[in-house]
N, C-alpha and C. Protein backbone atom coordinates (compact mmCIF):
# COMPACT_ATOMS: atom_id res chain seq x y z
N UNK A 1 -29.26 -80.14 28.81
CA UNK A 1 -28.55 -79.78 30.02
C UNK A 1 -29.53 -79.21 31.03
N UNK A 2 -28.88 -79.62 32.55
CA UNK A 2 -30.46 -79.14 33.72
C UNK A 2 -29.81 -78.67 34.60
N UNK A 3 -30.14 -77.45 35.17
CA UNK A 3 -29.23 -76.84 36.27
C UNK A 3 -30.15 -77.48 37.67
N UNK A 4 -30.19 -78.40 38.11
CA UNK A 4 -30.65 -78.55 39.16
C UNK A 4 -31.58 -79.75 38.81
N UNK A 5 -32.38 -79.76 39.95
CA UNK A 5 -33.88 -80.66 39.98
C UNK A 5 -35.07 -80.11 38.73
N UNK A 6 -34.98 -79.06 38.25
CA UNK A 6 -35.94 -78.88 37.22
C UNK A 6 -35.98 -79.38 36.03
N UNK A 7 -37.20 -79.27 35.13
CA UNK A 7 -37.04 -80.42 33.80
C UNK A 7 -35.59 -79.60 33.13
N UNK A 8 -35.41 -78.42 32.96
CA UNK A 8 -34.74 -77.83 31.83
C UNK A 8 -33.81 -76.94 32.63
N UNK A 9 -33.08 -76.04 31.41
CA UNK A 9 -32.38 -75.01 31.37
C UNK A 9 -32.50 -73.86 32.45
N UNK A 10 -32.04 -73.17 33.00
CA UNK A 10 -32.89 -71.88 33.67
C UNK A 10 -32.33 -71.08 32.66
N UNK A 11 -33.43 -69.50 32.90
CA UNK A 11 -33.18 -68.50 32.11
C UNK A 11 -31.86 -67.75 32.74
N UNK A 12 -30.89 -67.36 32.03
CA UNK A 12 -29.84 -66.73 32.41
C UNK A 12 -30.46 -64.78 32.60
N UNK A 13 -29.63 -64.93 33.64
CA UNK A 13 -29.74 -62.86 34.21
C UNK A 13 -28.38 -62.39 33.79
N UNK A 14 -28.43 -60.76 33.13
CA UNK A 14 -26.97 -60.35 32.75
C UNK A 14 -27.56 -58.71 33.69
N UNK A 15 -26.49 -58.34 34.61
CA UNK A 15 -27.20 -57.26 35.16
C UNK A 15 -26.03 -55.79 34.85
N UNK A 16 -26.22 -55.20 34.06
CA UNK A 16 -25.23 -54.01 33.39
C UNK A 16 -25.19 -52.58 33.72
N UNK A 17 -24.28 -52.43 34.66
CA UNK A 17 -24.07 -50.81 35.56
C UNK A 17 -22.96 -50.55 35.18
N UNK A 18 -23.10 -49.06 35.12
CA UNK A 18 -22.15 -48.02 34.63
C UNK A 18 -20.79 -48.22 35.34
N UNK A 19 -21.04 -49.18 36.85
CA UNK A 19 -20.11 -49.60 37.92
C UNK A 19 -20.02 -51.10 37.97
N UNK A 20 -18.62 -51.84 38.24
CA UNK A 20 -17.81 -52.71 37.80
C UNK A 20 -18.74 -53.45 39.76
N UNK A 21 -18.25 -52.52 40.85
CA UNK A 21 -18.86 -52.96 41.82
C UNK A 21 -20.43 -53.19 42.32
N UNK A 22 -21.24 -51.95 41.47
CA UNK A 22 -22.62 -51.74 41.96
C UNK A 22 -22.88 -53.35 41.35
N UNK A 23 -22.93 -53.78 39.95
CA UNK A 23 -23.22 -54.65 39.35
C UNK A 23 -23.14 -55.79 40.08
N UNK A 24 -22.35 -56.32 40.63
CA UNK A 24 -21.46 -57.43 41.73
C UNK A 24 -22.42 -57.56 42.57
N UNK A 25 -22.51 -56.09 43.51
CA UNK A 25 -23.24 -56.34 44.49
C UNK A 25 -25.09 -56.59 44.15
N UNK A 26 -25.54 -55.67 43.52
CA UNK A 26 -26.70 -56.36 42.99
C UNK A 26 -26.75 -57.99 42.68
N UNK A 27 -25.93 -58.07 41.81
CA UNK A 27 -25.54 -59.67 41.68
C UNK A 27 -25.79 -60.55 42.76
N UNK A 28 -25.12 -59.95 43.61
CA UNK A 28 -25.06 -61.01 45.11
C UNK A 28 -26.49 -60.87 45.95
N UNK A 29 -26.76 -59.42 45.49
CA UNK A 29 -28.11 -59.61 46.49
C UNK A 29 -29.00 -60.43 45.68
N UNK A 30 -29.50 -60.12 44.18
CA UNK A 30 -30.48 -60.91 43.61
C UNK A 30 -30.27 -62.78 43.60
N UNK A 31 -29.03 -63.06 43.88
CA UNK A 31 -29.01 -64.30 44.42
C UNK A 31 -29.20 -64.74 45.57
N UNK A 32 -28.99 -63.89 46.75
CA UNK A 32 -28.83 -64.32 48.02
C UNK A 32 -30.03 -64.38 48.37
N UNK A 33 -31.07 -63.63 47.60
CA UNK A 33 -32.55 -63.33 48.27
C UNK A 33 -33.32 -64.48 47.45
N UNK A 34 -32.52 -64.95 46.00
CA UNK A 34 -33.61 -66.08 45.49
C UNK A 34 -33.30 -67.29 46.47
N UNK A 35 -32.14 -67.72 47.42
CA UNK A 35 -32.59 -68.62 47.74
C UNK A 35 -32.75 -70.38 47.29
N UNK A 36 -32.45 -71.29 47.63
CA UNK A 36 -32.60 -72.37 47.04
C UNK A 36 -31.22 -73.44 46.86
N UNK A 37 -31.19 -74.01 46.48
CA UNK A 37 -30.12 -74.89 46.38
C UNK A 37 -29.56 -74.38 44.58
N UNK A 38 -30.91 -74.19 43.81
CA UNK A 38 -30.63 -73.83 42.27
C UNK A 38 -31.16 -72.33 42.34
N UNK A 39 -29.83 -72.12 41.87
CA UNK A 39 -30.51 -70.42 41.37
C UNK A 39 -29.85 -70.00 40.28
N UNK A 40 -30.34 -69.22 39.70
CA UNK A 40 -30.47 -69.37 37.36
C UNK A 40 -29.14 -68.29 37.87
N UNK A 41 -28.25 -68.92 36.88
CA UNK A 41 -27.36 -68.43 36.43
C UNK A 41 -27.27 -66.52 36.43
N UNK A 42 -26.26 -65.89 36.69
CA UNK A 42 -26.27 -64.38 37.02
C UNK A 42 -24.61 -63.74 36.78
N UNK A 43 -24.96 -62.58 36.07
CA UNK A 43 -23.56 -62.30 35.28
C UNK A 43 -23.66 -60.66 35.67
N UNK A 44 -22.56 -60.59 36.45
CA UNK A 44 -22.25 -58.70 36.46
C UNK A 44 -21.85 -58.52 35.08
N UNK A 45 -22.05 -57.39 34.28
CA UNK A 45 -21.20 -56.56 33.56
C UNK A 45 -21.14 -54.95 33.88
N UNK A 46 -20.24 -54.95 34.90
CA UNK A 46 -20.29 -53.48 34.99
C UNK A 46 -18.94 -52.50 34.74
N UNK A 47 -19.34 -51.30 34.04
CA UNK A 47 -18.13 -50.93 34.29
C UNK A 47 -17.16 -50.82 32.84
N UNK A 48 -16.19 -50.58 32.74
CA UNK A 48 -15.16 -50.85 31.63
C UNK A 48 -14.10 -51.90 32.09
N UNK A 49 -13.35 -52.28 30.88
CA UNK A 49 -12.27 -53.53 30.79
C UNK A 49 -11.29 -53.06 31.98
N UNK A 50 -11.14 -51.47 32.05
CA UNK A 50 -10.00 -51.11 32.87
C UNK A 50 -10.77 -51.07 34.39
N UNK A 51 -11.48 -51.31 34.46
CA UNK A 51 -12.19 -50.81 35.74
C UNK A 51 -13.11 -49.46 35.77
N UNK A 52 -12.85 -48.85 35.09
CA UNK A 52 -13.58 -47.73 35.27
C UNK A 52 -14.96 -47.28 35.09
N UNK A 53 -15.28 -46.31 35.05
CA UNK A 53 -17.12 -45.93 35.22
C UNK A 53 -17.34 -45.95 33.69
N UNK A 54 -18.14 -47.00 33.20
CA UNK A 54 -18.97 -46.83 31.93
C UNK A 54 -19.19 -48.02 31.72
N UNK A 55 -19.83 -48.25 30.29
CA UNK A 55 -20.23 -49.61 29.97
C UNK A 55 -19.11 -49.91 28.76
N UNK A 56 -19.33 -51.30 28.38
CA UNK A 56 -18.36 -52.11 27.96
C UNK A 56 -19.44 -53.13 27.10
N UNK A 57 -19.31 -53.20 25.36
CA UNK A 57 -19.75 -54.01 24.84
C UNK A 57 -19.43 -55.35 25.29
N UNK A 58 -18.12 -55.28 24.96
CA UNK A 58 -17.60 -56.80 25.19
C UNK A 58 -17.40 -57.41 26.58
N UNK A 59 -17.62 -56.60 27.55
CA UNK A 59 -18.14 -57.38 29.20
C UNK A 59 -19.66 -57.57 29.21
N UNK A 60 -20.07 -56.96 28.23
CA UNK A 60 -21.77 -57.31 28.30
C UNK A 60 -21.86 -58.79 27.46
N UNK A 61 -21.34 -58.89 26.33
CA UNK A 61 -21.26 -60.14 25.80
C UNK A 61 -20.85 -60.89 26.18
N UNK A 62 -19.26 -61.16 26.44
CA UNK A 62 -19.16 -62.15 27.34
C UNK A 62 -19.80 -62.49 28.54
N UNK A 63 -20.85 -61.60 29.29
CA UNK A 63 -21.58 -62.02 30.49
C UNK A 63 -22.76 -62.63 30.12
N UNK A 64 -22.93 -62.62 28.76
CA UNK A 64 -24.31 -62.85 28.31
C UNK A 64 -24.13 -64.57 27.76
N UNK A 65 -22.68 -64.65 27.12
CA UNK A 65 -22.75 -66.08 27.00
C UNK A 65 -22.51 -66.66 27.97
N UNK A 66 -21.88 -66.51 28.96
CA UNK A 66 -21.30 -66.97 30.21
C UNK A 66 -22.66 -67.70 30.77
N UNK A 67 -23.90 -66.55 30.69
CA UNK A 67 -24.71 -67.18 31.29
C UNK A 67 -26.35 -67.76 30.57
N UNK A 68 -25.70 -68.01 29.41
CA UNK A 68 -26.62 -68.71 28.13
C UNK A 68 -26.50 -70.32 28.33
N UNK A 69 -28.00 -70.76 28.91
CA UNK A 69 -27.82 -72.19 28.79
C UNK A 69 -29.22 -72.91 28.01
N UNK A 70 -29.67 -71.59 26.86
CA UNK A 70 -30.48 -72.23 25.78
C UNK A 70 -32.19 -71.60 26.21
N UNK A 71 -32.07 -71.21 27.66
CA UNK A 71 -33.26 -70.82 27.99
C UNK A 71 -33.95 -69.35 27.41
N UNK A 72 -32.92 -68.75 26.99
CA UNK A 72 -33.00 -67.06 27.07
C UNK A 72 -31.88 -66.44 27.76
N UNK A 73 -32.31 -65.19 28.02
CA UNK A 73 -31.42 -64.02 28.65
C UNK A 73 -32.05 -62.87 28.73
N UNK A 74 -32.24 -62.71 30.02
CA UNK A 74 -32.65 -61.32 30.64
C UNK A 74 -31.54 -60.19 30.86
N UNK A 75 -31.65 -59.18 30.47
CA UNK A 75 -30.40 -58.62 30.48
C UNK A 75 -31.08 -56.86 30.76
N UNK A 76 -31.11 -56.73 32.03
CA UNK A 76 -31.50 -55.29 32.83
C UNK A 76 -29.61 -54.19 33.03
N UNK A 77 -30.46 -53.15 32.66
CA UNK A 77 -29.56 -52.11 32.44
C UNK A 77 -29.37 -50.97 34.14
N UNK A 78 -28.87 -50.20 33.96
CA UNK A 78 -29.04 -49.52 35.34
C UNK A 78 -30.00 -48.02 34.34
N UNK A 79 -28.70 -47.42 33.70
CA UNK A 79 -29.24 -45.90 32.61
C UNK A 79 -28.41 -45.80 31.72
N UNK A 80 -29.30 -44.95 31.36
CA UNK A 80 -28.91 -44.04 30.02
C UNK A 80 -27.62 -45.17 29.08
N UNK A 81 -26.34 -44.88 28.74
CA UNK A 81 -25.64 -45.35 28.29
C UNK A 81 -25.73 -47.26 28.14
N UNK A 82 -25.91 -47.41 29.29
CA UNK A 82 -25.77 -48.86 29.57
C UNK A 82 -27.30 -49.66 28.82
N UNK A 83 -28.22 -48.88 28.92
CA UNK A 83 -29.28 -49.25 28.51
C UNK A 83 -28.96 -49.37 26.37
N UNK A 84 -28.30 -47.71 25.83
CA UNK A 84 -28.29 -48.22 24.64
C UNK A 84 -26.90 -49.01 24.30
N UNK A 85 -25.97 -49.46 24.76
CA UNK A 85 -25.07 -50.75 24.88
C UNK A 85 -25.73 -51.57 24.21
N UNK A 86 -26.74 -52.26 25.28
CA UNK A 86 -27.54 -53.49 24.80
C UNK A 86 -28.28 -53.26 23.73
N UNK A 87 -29.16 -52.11 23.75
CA UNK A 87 -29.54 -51.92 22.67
C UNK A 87 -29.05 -52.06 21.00
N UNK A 88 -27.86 -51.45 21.03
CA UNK A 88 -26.88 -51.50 20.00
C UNK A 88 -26.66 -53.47 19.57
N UNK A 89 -25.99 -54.08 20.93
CA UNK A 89 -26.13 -55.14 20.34
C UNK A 89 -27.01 -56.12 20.22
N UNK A 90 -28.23 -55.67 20.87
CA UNK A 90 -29.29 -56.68 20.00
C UNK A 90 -29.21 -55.94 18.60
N UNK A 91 -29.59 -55.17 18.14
CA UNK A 91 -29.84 -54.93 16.84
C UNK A 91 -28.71 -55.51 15.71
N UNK A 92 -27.18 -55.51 16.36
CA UNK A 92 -26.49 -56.36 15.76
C UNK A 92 -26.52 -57.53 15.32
N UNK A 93 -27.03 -58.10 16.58
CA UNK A 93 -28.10 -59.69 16.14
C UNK A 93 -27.19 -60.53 16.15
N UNK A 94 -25.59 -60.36 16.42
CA UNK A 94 -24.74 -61.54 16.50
C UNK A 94 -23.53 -61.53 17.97
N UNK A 95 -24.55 -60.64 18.43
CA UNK A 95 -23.04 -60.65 19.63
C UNK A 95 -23.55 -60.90 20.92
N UNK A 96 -24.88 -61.45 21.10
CA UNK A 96 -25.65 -61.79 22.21
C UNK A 96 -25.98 -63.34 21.36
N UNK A 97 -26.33 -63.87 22.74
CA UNK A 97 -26.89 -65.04 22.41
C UNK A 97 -28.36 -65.31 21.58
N UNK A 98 -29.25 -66.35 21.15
CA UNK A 98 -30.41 -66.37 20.85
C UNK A 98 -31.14 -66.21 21.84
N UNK A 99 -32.45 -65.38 21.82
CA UNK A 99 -33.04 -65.51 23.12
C UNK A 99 -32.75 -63.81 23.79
N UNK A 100 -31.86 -63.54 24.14
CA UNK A 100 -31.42 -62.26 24.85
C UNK A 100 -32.25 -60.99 24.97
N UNK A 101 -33.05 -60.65 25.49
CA UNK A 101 -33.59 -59.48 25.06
C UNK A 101 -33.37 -58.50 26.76
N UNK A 102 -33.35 -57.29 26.39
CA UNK A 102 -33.58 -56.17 27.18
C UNK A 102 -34.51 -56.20 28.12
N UNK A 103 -34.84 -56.34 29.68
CA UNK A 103 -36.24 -55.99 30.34
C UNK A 103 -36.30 -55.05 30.50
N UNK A 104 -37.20 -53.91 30.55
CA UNK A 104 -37.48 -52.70 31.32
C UNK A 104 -38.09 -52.90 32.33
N UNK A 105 -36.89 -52.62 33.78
CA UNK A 105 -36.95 -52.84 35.00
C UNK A 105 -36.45 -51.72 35.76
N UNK A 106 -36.72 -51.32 37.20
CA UNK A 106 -36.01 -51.18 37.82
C UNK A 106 -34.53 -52.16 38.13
N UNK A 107 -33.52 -51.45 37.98
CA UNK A 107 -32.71 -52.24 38.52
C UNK A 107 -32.27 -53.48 38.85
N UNK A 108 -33.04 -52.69 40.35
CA UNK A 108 -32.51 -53.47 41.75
C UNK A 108 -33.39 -54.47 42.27
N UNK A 109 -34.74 -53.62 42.31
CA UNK A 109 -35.57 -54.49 42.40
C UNK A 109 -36.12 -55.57 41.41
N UNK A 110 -36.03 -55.02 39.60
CA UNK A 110 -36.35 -56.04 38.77
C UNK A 110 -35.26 -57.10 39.20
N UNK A 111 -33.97 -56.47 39.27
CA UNK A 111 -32.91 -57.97 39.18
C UNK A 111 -33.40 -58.89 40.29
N UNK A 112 -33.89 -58.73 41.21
CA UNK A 112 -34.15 -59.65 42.48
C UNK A 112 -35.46 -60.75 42.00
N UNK A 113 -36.08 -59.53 41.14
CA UNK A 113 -37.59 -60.46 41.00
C UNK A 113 -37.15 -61.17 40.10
N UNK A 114 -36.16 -60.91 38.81
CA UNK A 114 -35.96 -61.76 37.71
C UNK A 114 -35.21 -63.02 37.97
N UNK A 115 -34.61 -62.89 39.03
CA UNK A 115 -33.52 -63.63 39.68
C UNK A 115 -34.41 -64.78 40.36
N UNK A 116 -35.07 -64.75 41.43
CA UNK A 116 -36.15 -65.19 41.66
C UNK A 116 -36.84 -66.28 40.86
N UNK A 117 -37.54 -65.27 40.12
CA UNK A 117 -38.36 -66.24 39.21
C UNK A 117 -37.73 -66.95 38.32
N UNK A 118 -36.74 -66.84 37.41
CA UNK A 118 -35.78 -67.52 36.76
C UNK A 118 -35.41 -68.89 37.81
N UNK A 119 -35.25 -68.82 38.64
CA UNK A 119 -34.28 -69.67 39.44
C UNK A 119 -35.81 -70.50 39.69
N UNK A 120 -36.86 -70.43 39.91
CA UNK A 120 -38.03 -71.14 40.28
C UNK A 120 -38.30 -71.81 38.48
N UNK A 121 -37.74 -71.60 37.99
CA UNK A 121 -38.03 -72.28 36.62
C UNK A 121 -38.39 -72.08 35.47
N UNK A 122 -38.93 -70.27 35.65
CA UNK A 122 -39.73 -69.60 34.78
C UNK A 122 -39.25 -69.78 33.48
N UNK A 123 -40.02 -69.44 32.20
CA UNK A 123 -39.39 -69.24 31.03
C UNK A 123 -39.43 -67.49 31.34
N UNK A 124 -38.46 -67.06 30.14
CA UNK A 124 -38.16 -65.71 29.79
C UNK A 124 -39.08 -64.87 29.54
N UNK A 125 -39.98 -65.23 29.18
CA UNK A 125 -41.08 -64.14 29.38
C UNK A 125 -41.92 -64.22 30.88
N UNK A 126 -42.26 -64.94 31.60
CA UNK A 126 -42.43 -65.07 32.89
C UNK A 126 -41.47 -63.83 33.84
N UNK A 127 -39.84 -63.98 32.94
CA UNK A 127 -38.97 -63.56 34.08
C UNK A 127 -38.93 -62.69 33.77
N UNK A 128 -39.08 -61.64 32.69
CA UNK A 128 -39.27 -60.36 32.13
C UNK A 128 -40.56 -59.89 32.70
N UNK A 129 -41.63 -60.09 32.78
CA UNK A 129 -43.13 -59.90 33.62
C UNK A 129 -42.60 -59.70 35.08
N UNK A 130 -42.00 -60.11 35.57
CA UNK A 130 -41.89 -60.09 37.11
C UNK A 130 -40.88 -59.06 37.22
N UNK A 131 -39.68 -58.83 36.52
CA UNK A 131 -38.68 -57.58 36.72
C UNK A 131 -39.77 -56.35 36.07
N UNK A 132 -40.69 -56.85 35.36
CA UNK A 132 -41.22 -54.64 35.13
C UNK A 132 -41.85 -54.84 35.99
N UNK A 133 -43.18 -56.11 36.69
CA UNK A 133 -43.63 -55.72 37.92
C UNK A 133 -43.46 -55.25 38.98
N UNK A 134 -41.88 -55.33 39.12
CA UNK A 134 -40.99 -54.35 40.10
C UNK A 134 -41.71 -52.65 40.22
N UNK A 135 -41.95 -52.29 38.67
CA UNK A 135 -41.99 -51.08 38.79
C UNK A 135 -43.10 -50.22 39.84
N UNK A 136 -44.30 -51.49 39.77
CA UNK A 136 -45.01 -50.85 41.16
C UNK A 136 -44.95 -51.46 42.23
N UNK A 137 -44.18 -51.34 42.62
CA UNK A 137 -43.46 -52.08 44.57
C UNK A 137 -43.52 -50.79 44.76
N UNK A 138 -44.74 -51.07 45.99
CA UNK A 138 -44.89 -49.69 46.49
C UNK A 138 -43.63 -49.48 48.12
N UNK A 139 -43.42 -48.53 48.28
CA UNK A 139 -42.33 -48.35 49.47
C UNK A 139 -43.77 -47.44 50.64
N UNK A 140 -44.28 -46.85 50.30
CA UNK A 140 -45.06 -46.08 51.32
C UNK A 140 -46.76 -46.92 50.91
């Protein structure tokens, strides 16, 4: 399966905030800024089932297959809680897809760069390299 003009798969993005909206909107920006006719697959999980402030195993999983198309899965946290979520279920080893692993990123800015580079074709380790390179984007 080919999402676009490239030989293969793109790497899927899962982006997981304590908020049902922050998640969304990150979402929309790390797509709007990659640009392109193809851009790699991108899954909010934010939030709880009811709406409310926290994380949610099972909105993280289902966002994770949603956006599993064999390439991998990048899957950036916002904090604390949301970060050991994922944690918890990789170590489970059956409730994420193959491939799935954790980046340590900023955010906002990893999700844009992962988003990005994913959508240009990268494999998963490419797109994991470019969300921690976030971490030195200098502002001053």
């Amino acid at each position: 399966m080919t999402d676009g003009p490239l030989a293969g798969p793109l790497v899927g993005i899962v982006l997981v905030s304590h908020s049902g909206p922050v998640a969304e909107a990150v979402a929309a920006l790390a797509t709007g800024l990659a640009g392109g006719a193809t851009t790699a697959p991108v899954a909010a999980a934010g939030g709880t089932e009811d709406g409310g402030l926290g994380t949610s195993a099972e909105l993280i999983s289902a966002a994770a297959a949603r956006v599993d198309r064999g390439a991998g899965v990048a899957i950036l946290a916002d904090i604390g809680s949301a970060v050991l979520t994922v944690k918890a279920l990789i170590a489970e080893g059956d409730e994420l897809p193959d491939g799935a692993r954790l980046v340590d990123a900023p955010f906002v800015e990893g999700a844009v760069a992962a988003v990005v580079t994913a959508s240009a074709g990268a494999d998963l380790a490419a797109v994991e390299s470019a969300a921690r390179e976030a971490y030195d984007y200098r502002k001053v």
